[in-house]
C-alpha atoms as a PDB file:
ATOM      1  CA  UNK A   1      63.370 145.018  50.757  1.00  0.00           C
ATOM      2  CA  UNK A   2      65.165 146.756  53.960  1.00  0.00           C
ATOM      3  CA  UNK A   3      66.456 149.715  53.712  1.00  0.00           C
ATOM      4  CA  UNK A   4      68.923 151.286  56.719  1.00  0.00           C
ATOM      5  CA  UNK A   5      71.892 153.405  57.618  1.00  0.00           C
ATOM      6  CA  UNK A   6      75.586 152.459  56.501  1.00  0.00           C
ATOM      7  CA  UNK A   7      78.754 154.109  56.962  1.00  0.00           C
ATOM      8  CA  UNK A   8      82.679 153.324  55.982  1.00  0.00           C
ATOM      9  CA  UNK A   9      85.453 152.366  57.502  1.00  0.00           C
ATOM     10  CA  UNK A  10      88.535 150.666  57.601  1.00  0.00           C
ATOM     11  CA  UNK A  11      86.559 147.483  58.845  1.00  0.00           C
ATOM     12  CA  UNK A  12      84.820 147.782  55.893  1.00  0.00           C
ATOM     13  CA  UNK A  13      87.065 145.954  53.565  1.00  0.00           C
ATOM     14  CA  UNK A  14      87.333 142.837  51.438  1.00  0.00           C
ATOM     15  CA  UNK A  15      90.022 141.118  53.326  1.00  0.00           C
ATOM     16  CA  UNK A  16      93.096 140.963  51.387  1.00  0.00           C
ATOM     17  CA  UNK A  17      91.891 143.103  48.507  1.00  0.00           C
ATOM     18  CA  UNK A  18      93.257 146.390  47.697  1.00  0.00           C
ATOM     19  CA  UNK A  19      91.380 148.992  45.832  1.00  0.00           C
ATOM     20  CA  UNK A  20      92.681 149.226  42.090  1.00  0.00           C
ATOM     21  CA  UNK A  21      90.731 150.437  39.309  1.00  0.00           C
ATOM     22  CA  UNK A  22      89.265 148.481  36.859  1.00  0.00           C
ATOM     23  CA  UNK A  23      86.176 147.737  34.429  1.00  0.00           C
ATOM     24  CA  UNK A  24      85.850 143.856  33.677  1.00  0.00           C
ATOM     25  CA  UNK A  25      83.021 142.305  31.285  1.00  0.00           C
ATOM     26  CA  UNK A  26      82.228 137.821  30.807  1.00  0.00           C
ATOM     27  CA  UNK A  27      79.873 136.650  28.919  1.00  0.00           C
ATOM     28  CA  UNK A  28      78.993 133.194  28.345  1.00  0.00           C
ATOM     29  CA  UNK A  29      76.839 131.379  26.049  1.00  0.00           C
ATOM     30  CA  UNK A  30      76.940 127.396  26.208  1.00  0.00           C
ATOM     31  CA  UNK A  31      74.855 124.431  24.781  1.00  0.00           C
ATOM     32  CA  UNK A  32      75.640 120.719  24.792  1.00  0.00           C
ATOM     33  CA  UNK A  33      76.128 117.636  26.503  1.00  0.00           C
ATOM     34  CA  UNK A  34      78.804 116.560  28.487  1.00  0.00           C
ATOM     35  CA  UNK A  35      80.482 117.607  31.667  1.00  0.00           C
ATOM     36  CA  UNK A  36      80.838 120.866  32.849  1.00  0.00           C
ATOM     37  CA  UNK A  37      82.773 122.724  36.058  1.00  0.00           C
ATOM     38  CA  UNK A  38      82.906 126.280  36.464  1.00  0.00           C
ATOM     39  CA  UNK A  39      84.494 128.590  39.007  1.00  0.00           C
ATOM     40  CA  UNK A  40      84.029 132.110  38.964  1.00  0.00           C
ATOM     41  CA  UNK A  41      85.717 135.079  41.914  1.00  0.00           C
ATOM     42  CA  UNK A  42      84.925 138.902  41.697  1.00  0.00           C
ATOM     43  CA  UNK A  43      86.314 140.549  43.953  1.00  0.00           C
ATOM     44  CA  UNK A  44      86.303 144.497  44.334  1.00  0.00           C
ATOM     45  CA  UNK A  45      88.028 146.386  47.739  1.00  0.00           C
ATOM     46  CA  UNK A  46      84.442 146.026  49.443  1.00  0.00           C
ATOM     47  CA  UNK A  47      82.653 143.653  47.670  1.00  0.00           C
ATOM     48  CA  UNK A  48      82.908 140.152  46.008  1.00  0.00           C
ATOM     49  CA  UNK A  49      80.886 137.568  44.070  1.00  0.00           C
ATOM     50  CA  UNK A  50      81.113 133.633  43.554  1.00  0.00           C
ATOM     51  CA  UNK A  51      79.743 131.146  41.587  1.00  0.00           C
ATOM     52  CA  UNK A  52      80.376 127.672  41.141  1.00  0.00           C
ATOM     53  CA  UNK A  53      78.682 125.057  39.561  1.00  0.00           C
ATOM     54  CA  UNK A  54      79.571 121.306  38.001  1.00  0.00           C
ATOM     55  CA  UNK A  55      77.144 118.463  36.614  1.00  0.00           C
ATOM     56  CA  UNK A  56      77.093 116.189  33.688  1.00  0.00           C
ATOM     57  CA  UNK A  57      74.201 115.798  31.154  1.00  0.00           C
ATOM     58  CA  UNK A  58      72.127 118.172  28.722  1.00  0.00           C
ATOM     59  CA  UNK A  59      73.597 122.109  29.550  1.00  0.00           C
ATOM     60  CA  UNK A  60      72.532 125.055  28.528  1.00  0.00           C
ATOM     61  CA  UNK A  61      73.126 128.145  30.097  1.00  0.00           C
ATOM     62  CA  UNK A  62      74.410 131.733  29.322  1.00  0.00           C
ATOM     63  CA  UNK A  63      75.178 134.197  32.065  1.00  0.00           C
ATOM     64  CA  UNK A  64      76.779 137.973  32.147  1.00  0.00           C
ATOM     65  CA  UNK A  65      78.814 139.086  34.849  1.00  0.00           C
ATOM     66  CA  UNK A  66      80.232 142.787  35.166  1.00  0.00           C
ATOM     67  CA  UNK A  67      82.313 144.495  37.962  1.00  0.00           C
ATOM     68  CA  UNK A  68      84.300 147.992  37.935  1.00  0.00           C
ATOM     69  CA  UNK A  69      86.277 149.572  40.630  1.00  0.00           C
ATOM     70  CA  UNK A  70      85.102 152.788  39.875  1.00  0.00           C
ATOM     71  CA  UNK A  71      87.305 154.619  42.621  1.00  0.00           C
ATOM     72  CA  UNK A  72      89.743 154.283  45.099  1.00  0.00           C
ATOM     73  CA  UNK A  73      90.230 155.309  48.776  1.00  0.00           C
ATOM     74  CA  UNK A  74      91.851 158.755  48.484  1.00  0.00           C
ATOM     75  CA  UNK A  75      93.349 158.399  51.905  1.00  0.00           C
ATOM     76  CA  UNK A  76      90.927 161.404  52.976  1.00  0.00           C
ATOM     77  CA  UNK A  77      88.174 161.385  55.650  1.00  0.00           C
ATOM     78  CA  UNK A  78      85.124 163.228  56.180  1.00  0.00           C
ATOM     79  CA  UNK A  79      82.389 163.411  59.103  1.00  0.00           C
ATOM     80  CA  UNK A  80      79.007 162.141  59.418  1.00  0.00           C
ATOM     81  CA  UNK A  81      76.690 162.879  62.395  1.00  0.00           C
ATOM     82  CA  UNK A  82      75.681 159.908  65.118  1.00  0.00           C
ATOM     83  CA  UNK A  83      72.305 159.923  66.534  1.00  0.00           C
ATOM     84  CA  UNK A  84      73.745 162.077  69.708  1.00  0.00           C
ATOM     85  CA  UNK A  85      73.930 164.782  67.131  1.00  0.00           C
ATOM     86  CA  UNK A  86      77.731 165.184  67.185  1.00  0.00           C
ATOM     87  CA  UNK A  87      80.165 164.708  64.111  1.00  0.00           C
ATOM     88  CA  UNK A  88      82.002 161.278  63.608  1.00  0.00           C
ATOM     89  CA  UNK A  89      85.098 161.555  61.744  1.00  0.00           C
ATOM     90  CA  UNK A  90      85.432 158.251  59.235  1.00  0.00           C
ATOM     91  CA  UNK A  91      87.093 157.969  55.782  1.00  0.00           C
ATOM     92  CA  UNK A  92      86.316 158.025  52.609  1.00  0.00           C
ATOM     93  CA  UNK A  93      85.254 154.727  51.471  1.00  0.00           C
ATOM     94  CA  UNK A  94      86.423 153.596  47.642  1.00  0.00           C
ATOM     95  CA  UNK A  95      83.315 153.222  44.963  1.00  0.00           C
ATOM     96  CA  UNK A  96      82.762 149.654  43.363  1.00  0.00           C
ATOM     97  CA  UNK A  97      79.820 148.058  41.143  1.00  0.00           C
ATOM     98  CA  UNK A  98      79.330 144.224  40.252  1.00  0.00           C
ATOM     99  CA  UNK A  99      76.427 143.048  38.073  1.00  0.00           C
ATOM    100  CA  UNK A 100      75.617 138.981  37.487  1.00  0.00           C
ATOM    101  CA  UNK A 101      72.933 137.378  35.289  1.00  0.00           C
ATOM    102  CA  UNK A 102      72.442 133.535  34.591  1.00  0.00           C
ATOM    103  CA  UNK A 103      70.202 131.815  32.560  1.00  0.00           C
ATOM    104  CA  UNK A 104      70.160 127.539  32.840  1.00  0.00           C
ATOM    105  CA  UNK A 105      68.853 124.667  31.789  1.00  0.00           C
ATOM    106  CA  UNK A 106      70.533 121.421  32.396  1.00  0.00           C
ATOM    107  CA  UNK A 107      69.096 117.797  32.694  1.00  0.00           C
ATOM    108  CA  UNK A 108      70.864 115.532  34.509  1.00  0.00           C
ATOM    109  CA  UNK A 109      72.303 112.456  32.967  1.00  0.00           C
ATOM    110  CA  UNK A 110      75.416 109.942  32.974  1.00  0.00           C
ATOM    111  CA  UNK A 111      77.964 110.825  30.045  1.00  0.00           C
ATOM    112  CA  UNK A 112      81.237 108.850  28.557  1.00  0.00           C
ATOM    113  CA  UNK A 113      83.858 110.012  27.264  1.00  0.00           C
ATOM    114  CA  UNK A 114      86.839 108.436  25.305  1.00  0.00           C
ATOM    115  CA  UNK A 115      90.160 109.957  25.652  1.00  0.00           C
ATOM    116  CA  UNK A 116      93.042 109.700  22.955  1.00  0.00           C
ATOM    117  CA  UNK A 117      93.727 106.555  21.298  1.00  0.00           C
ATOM    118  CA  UNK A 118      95.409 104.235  24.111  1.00  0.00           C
ATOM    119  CA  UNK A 119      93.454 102.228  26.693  1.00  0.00           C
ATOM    120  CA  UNK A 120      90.904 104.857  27.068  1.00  0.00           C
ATOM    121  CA  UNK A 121      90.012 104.765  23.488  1.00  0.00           C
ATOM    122  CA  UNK A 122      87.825 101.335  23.823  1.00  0.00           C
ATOM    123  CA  UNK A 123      86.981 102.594  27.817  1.00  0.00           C
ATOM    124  CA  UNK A 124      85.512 105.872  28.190  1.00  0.00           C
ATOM    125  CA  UNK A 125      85.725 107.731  31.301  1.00  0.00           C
ATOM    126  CA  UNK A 126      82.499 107.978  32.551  1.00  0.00           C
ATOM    127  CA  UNK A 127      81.082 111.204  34.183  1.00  0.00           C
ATOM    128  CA  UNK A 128      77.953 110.931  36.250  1.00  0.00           C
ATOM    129  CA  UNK A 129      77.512 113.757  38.361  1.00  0.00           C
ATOM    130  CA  UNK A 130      74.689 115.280  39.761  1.00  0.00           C
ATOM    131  CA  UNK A 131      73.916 119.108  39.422  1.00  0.00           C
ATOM    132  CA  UNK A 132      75.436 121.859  41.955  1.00  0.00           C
ATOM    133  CA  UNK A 133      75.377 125.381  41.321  1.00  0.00           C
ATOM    134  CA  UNK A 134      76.394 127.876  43.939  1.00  0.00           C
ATOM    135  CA  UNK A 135      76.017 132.098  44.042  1.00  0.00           C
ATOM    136  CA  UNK A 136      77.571 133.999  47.040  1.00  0.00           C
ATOM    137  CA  UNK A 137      76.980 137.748  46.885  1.00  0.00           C
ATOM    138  CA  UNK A 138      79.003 139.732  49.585  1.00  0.00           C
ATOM    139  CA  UNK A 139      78.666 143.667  50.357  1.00  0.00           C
ATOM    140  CA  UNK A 140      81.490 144.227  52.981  1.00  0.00           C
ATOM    141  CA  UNK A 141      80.313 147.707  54.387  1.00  0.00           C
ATOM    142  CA  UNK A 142      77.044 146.971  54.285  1.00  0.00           C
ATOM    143  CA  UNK A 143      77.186 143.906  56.060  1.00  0.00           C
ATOM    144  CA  UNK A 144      75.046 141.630  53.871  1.00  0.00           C
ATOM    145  CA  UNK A 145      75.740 138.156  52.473  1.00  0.00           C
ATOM    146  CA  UNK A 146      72.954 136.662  50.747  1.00  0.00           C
ATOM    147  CA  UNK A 147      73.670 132.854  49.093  1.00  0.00           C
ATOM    148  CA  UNK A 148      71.882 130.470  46.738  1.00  0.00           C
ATOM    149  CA  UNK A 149      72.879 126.722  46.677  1.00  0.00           C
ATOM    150  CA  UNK A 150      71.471 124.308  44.157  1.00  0.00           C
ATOM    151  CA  UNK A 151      72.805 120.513  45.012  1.00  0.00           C
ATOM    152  CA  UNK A 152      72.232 116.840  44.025  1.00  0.00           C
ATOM    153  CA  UNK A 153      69.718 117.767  41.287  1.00  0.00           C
ATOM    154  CA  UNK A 154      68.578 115.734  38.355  1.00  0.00           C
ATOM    155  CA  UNK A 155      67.328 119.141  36.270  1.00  0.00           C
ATOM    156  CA  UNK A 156      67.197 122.548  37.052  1.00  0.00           C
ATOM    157  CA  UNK A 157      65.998 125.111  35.075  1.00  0.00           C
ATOM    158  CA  UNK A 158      65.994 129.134  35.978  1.00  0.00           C
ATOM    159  CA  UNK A 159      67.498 132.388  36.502  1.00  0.00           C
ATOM    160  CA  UNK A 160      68.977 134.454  38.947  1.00  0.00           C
ATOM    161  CA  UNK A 161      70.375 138.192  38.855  1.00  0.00           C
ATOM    162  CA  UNK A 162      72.385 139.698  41.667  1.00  0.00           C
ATOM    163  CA  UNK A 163      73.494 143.580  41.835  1.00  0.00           C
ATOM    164  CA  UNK A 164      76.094 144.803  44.232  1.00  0.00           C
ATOM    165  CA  UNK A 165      76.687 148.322  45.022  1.00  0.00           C
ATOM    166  CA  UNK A 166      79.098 150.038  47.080  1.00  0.00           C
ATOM    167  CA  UNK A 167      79.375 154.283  46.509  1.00  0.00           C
ATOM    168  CA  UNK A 168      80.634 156.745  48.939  1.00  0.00           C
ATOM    169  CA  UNK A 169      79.005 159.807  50.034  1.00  0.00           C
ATOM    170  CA  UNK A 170      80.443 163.438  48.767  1.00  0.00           C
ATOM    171  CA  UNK A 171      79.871 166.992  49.686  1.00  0.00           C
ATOM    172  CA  UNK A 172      76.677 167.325  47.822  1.00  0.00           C
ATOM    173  CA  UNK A 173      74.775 163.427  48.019  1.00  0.00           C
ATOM    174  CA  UNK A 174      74.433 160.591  50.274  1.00  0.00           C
ATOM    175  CA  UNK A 175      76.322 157.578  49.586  1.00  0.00           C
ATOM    176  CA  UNK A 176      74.482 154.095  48.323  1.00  0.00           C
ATOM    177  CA  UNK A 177      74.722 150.623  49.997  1.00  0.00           C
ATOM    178  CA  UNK A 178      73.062 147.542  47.766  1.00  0.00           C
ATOM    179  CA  UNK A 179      72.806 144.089  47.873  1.00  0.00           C
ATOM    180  CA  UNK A 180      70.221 142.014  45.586  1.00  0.00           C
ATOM    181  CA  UNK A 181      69.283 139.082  44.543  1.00  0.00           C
ATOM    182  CA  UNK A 182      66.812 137.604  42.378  1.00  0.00           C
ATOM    183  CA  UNK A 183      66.001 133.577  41.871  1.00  0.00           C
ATOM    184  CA  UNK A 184      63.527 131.746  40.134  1.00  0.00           C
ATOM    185  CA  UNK A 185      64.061 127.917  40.206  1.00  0.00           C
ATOM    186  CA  UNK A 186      62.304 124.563  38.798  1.00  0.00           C
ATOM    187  CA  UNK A 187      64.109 121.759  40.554  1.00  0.00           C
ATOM    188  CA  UNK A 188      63.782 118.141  39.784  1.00  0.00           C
ATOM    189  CA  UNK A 189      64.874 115.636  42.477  1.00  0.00           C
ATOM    190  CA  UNK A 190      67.659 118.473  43.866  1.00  0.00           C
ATOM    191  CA  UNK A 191      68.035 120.486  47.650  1.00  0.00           C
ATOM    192  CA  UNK A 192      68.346 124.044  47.673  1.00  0.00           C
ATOM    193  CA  UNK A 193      68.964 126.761  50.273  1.00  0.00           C
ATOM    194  CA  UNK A 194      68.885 129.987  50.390  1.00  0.00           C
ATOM    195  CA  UNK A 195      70.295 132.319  52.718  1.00  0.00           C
ATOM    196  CA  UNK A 196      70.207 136.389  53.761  1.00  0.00           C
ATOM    197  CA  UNK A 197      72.198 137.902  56.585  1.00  0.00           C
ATOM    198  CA  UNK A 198      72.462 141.355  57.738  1.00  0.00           C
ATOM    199  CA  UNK A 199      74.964 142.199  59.762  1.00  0.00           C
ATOM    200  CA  UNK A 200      73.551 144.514  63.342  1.00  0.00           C
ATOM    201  CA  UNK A 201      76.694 146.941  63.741  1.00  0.00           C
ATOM    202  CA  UNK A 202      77.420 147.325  66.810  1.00  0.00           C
ATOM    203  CA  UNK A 203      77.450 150.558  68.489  1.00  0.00           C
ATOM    204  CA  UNK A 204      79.500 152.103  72.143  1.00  0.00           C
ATOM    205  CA  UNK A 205      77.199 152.548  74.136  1.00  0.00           C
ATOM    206  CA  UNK A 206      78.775 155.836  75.989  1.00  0.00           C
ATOM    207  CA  UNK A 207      79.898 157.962  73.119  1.00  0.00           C
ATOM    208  CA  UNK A 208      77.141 157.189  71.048  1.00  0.00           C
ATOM    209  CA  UNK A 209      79.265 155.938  67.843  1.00  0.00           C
ATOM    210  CA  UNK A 210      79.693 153.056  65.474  1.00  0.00           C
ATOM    211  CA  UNK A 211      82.351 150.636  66.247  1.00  0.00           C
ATOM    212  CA  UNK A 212      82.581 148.857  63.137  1.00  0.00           C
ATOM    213  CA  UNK A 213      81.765 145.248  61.682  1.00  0.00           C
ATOM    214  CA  UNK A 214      83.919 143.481  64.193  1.00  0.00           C
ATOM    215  CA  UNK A 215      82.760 139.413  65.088  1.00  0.00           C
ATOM    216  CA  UNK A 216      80.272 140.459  67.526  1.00  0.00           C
ATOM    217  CA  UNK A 217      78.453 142.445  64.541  1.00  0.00           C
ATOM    218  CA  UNK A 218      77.180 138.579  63.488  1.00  0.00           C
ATOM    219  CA  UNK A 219      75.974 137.534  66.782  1.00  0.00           C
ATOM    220  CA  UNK A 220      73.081 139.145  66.706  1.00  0.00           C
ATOM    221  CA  UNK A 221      71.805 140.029  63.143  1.00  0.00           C
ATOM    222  CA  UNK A 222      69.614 142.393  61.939  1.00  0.00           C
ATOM    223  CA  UNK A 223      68.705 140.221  59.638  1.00  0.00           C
ATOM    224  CA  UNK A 224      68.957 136.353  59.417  1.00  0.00           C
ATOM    225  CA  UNK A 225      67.163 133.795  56.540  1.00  0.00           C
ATOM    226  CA  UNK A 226      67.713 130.429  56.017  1.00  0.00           C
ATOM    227  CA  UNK A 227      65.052 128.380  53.997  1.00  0.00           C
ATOM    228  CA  UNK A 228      66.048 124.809  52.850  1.00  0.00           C
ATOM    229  CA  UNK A 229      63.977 122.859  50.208  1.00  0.00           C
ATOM    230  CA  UNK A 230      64.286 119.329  48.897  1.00  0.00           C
ATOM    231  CA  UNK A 231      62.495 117.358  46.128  1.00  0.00           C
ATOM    232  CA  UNK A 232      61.047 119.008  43.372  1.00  0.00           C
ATOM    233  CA  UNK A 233      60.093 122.510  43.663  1.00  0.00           C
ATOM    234  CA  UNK A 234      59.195 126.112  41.811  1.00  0.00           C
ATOM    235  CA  UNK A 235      61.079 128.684  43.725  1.00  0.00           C
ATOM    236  CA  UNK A 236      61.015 132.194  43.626  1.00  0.00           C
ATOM    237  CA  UNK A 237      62.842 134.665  46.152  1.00  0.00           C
ATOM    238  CA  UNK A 238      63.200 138.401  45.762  1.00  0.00           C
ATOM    239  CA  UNK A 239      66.360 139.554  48.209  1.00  0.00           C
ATOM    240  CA  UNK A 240      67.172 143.214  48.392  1.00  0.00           C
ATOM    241  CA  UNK A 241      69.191 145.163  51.161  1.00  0.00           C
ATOM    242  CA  UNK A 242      69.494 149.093  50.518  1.00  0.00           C
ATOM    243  CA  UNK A 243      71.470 151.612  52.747  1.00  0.00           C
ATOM    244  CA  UNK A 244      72.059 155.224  53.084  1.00  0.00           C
ATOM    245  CA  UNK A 245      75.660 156.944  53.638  1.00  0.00           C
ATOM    246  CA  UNK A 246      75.439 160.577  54.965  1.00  0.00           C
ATOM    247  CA  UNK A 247      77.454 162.970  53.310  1.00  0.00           C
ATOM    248  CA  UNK A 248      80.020 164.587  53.952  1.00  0.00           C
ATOM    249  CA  UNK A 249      79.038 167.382  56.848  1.00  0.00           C
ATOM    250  CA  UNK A 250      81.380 170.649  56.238  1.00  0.00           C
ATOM    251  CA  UNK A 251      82.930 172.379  59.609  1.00  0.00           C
ATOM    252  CA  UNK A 252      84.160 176.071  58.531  1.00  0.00           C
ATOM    253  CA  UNK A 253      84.895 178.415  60.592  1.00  0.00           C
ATOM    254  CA  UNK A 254      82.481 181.654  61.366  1.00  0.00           C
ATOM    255  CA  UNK A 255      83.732 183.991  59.859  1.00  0.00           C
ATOM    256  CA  UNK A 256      86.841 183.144  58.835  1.00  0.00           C
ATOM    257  CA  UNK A 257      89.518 186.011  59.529  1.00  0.00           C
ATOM    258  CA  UNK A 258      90.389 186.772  56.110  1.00  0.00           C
ATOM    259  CA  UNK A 259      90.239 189.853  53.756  1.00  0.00           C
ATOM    260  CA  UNK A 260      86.755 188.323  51.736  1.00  0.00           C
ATOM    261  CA  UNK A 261      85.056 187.624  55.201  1.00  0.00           C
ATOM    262  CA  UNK A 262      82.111 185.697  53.735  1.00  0.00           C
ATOM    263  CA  UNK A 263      83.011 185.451  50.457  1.00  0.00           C
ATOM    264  CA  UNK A 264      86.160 184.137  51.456  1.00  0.00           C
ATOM    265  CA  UNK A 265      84.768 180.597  52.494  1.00  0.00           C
ATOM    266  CA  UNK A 266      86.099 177.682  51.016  1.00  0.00           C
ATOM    267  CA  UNK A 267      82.679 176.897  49.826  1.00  0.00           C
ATOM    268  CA  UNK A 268      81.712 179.780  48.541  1.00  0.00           C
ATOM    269  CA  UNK A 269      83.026 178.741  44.702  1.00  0.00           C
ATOM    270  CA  UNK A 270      80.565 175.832  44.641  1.00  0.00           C
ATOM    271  CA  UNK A 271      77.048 177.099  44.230  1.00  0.00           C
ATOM    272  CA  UNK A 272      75.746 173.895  45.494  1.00  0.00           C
ATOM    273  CA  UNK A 273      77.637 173.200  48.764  1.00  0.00           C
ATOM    274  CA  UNK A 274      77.597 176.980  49.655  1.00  0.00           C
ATOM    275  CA  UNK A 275      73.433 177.585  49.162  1.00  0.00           C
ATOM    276  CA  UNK A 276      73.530 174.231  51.140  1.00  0.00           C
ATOM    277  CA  UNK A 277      75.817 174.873  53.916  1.00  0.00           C
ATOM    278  CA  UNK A 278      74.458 178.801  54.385  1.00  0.00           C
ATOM    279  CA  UNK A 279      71.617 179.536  52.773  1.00  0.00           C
ATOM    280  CA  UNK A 280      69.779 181.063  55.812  1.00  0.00           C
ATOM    281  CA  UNK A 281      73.001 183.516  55.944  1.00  0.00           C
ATOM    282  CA  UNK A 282      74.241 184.275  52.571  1.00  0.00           C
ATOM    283  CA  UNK A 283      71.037 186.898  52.444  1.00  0.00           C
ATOM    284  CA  UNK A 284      72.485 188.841  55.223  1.00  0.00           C
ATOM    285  CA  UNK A 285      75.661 189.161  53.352  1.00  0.00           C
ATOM    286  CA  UNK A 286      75.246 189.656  49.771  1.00  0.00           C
ATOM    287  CA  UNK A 287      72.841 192.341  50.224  1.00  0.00           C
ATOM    288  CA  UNK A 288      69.687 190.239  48.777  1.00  0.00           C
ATOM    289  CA  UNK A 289      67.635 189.972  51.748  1.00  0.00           C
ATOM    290  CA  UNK A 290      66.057 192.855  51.401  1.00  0.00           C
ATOM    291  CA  UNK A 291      64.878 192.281  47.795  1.00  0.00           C
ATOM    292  CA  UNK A 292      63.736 189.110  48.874  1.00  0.00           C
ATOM    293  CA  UNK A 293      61.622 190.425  51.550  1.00  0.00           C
ATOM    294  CA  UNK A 294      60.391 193.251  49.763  1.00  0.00           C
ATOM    295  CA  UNK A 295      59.108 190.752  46.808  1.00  0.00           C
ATOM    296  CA  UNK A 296      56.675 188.892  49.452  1.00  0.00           C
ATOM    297  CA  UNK A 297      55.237 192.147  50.701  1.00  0.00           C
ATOM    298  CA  UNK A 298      51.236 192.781  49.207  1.00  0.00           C
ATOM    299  CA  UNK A 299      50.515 194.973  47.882  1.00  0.00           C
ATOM    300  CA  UNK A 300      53.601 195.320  45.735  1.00  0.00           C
ATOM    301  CA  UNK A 301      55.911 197.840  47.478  1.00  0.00           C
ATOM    302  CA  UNK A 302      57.487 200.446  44.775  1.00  0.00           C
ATOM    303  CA  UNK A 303      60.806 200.221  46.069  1.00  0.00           C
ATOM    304  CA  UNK A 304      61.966 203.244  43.334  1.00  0.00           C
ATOM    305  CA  UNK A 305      60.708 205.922  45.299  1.00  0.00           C
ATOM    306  CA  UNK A 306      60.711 206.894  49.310  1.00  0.00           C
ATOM    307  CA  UNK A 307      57.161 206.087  50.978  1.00  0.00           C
ATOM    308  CA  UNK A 308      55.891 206.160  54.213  1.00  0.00           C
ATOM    309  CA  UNK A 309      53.944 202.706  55.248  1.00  0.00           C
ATOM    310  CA  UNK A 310      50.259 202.823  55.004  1.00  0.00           C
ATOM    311  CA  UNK A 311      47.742 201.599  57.175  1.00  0.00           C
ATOM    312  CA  UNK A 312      48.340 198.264  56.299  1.00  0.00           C
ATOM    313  CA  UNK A 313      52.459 198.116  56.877  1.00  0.00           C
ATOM    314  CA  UNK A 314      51.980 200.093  60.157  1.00  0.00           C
ATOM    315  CA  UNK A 315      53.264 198.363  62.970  1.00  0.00           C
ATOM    316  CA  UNK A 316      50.508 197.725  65.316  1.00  0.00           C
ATOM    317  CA  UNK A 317      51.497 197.163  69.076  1.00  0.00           C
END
């Protein structure tokens, strides 16, 4: 598992994919024998999944796949802060989830087929494919592509499970980068690879900021993996990539020239965000400093009548 920094923006796209909401659900459930092909494309604004497998023979298999574009770039920014300590302005990246589980079993074998009642009737088509299954899991603004490639096999049976995650930061939490995947293979007579690459973003040098996931981000990787196995194997890999957006940093002014002063500040309606943004001050101007200093003082000090400070609350030079 690696876990890292991430932030958005508007290199952080799925090329050609626009962010409109939706909630999507497949399920699957086969068993028999014959020949099978199978494409499937998910695609969200900043992240997209694709499998694709064919073989004839003995198949069973079920898989689930799920995906929602769960928001959408609101066309406003907010700042994070760079390592030099100074605020970045970047937007506000769109929210997006997709899910895939698969289940096979397949044995490889030759099958015929007799189509209609002509010529083909008395000469079936014969199908004699080997087994191929491909899974390409792709998290844009994370920069991670991770890829599992079964080909040429004679029987494969297994599972694999791949979660995708893009969310945003707000005012009040961090924002949530993941890419995983999961396999567990028995492979008869069949190649596989699999593959893990995390993108290095690159960074200017003189003003201290990110410049985005450009083509020199893939250069030189963070992360690169590339195993390749052929014959018959048992193969498990656990894959998992998990980044932190920082949220959204708040730049009010001090005070603000207004009537309510303090309690004037755009914040100050959101309990959260306000004991976040000044809790060191907000003491100082609601009047609840002093309680609060009064209730660490012991002994107790009766604040109901007028004392002068004993021995012990003397100042002593």
């Amino acid at each position: 598992m690696v876990t890292g920094l991430s932030c958005a923006g508007s290199w952080d796209f799925n090329p050609g994919q626009e962010a409109v909401k939706y909630k999507s659900e497949l399920q699957d459930d086969v068993e028999g024998e014959g020949y099978v092909i199978e494409y499937k494309k998910i695609n969200t604004n900043n992240l997209s999944l694709l499998e694709y497998s064919h073989g004839s023979g003995s198949m069973d298999f079920a898989d689930l796949l799920t995906s929602e574009q769960k928001t959408t770039h609101s066309g406003n920014t907010y700042f994070y802060i760079n390592k030099l300590g100074e605020p970045v302005e970047t937007w506000a990246g769109a929210n997006s989830v997709i899910s895939y589980t698969r289940q096979t079993d397949i044995t490889q074998s030759p099958v015929g087929f007799a189509y209609g009642t002509g010529w083909y009737a008395s000469h079936p088509v014969v199908y004699n494919s080997l087994i191929k299954d491909k899974t390409m899991a792709k998290s844009y603004q994370e920069g991670v592509t991770m890829h599992h490639q079964l080909e040429y096999a004679r029987g494969i049976k297994g599972d694999i499970a791949v979660d995708l995650n893009c969310t945003g930061p707000t005012i009040t939490t961090d924002g949530k980068g993941l890419a995983s995947m999961r396999v567990d293979d028995e492979v008869l007579q069949g190649t596989v690879q699999i593959q893990e690459l995390v993108a290095e973003i690159p960074r200017d040098k003189k003003k201290g900021t990110l410049k985005g996931l450009r083509a020199e981000a893939w250069k030189n990787p963070q992360i690169e993996v590339d195993v390749n196995y052929i014959g018959n194997f048992h193969i498990q890999k656990n894959m998992k990539v998990e980044k932190t957006k920082a949220r959204q940093y708040d730049s009010e002014d001090w005070l603000p020239c207004c009537m309510g002063g303090f309690f004037d500040l755009q914040t100050y309606s959101s309990k959260i965000a306000f004991s976040r943004l000044y809790k060191g001050e907000q003491g100082i101007f609601d009047c609840s400093c002093r309680n609060t200093s009064i209730a660490t003082f012991k002994p107790a000090w009766n604040t109901s009548v007028a004392q002068f400070p004993t021995e012990t609350y003397q100042y002593k030079a």
